[in-house]
PDB file of N, CA and C in Angstrom:
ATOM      1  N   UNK A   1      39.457 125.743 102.853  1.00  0.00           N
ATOM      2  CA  UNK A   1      39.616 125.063 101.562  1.00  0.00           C
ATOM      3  C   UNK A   1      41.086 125.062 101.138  1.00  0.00           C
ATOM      4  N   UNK A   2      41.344 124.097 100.318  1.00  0.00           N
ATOM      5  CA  UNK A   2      43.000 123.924 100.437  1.00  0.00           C
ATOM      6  C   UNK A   2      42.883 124.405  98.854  1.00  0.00           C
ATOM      7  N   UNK A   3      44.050 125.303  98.699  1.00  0.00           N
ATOM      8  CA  UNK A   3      44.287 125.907  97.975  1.00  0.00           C
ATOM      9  C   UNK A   3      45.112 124.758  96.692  1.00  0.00           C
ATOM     10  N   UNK A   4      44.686 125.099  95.152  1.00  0.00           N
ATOM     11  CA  UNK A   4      45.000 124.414  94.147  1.00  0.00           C
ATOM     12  C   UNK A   4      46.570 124.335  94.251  1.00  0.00           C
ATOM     13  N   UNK A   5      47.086 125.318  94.685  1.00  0.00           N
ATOM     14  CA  UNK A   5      48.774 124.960  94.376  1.00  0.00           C
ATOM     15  C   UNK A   5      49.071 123.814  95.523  1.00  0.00           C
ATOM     16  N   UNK A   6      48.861 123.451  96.769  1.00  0.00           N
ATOM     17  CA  UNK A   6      48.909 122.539  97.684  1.00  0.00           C
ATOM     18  C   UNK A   6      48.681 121.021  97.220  1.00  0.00           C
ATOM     19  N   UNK A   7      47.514 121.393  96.600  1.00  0.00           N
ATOM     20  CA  UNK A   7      46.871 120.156  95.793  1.00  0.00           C
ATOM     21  C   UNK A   7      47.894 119.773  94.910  1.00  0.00           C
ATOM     22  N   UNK A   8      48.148 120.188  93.930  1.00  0.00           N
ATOM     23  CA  UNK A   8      48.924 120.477  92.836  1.00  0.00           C
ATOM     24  C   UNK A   8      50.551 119.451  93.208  1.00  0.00           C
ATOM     25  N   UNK A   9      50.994 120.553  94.091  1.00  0.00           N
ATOM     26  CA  UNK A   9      52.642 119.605  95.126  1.00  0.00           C
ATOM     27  C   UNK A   9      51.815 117.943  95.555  1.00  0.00           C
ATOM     28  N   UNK A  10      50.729 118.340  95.935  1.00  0.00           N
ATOM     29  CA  UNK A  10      50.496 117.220  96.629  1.00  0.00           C
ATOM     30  C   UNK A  10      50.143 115.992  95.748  1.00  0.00           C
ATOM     31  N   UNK A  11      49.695 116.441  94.620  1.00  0.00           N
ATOM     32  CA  UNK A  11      49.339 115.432  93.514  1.00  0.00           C
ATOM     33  C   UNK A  11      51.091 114.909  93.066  1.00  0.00           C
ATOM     34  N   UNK A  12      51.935 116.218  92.735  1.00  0.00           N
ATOM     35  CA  UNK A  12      53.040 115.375  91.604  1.00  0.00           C
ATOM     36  C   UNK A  12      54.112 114.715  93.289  1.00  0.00           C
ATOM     37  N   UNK A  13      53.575 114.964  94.837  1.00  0.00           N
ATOM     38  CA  UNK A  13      54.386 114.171  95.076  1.00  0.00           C
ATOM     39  C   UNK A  13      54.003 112.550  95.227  1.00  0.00           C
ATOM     40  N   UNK A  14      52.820 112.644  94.955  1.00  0.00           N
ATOM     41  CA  UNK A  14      52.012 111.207  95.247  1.00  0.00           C
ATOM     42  C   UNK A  14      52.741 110.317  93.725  1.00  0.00           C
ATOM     43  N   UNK A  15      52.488 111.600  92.964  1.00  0.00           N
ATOM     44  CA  UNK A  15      52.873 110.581  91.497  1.00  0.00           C
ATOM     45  C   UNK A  15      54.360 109.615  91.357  1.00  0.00           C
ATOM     46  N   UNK A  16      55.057 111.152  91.593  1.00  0.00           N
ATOM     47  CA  UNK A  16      56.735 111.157  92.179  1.00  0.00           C
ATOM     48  C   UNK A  16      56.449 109.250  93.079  1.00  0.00           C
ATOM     49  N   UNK A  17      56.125 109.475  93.647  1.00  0.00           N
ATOM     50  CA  UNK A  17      56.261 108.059  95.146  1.00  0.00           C
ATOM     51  C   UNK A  17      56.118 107.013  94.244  1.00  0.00           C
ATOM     52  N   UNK A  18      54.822 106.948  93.525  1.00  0.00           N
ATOM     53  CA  UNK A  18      54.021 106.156  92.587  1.00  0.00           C
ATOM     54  C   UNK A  18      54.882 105.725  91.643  1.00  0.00           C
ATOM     55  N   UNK A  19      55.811 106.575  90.608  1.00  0.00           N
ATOM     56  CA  UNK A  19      56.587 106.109  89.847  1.00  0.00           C
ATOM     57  C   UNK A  19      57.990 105.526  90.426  1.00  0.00           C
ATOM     58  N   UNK A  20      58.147 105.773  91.177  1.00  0.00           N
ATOM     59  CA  UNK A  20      59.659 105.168  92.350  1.00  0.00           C
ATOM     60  C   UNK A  20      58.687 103.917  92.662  1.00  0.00           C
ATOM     61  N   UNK A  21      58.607 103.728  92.928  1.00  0.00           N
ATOM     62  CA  UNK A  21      57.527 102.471  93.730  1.00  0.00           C
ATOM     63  C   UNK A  21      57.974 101.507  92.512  1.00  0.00           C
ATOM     64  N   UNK A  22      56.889 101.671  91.142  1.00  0.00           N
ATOM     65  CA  UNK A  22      56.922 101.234  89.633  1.00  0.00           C
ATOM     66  C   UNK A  22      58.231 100.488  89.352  1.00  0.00           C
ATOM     67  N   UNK A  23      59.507 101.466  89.194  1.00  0.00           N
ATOM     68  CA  UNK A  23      60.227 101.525  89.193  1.00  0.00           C
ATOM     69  C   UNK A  23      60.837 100.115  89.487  1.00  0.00           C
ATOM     70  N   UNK A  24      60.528 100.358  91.059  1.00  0.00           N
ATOM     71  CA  UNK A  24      61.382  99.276  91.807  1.00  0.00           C
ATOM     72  C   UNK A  24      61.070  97.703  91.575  1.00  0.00           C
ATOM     73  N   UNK A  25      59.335  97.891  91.476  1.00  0.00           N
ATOM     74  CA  UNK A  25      59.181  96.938  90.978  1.00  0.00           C
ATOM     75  C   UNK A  25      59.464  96.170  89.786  1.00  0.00           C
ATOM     76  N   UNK A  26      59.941  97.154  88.675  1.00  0.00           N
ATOM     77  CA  UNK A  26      60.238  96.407  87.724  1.00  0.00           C
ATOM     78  C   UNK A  26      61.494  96.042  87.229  1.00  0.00           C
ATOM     79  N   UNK A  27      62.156  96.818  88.231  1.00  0.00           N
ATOM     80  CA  UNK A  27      63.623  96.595  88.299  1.00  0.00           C
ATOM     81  C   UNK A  27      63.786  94.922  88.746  1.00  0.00           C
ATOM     82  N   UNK A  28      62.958  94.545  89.968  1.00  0.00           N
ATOM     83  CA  UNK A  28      62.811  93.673  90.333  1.00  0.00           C
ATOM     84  C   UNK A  28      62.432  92.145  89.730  1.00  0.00           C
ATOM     85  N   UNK A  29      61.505  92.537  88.786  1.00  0.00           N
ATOM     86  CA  UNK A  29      60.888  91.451  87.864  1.00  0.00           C
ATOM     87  C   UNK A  29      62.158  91.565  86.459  1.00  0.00           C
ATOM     88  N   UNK A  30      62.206  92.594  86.407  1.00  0.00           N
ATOM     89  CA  UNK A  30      63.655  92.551  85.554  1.00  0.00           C
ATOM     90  C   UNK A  30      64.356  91.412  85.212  1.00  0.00           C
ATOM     91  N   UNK A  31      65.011  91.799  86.793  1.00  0.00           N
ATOM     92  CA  UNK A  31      65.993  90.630  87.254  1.00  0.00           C
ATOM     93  C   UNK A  31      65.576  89.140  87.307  1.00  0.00           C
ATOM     94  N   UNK A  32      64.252  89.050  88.220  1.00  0.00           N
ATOM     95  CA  UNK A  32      63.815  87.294  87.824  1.00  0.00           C
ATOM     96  C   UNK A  32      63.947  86.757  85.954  1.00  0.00           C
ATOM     97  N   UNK A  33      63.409  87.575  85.350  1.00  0.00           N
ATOM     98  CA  UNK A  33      63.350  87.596  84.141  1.00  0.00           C
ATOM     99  C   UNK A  33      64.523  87.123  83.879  1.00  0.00           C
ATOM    100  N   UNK A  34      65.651  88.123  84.164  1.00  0.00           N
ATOM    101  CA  UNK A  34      67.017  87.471  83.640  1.00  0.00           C
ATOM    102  C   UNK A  34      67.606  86.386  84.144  1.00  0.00           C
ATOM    103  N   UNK A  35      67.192  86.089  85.386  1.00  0.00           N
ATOM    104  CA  UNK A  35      67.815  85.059  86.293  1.00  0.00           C
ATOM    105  C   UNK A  35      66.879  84.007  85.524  1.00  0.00           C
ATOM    106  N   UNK A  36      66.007  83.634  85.572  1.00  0.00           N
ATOM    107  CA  UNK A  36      65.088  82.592  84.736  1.00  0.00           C
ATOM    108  C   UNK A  36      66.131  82.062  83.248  1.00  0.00           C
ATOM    109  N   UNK A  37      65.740  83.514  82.443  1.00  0.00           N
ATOM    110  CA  UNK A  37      66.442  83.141  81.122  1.00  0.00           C
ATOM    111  C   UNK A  37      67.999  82.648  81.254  1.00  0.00           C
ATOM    112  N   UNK A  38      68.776  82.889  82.293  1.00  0.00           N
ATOM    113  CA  UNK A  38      69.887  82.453  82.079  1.00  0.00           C
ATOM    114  C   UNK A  38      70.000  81.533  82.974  1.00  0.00           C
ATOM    115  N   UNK A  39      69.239  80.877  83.823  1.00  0.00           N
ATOM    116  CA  UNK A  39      69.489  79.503  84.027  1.00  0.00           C
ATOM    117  C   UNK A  39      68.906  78.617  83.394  1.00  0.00           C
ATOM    118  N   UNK A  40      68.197  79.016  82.773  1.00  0.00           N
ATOM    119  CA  UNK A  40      67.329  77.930  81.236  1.00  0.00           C
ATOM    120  C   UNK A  40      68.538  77.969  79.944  1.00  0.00           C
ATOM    121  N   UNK A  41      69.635  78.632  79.694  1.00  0.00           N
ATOM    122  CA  UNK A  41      70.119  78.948  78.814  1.00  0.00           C
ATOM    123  C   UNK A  41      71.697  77.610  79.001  1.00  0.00           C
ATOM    124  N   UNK A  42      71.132  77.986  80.234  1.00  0.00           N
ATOM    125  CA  UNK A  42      73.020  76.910  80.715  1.00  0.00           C
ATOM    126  C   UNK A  42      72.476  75.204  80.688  1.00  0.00           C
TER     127      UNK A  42
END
């Protein structure tokens, strides 16, 4: 049986990945966002 602290690392590194992931993505849509608004602006 795998011990709760294993679990535990293993949960906040899944989260850790999960929020980097997030992240990137919205960094990403970010940018369309801005690229959109400022070629509608010109």
């Amino acid at each position: 049986m795998e011990s709760l602290e294993s679990r535990t690392v293993d949960i906040l590194y899944k989260a850790e990945n999960g929020i980097a992931k997030t992240e990137k993505c919205i960094k990403k849509l970010r940018e369309k966002v801005l690229k959109k608004e400022f070629s509608s602006n010109i």
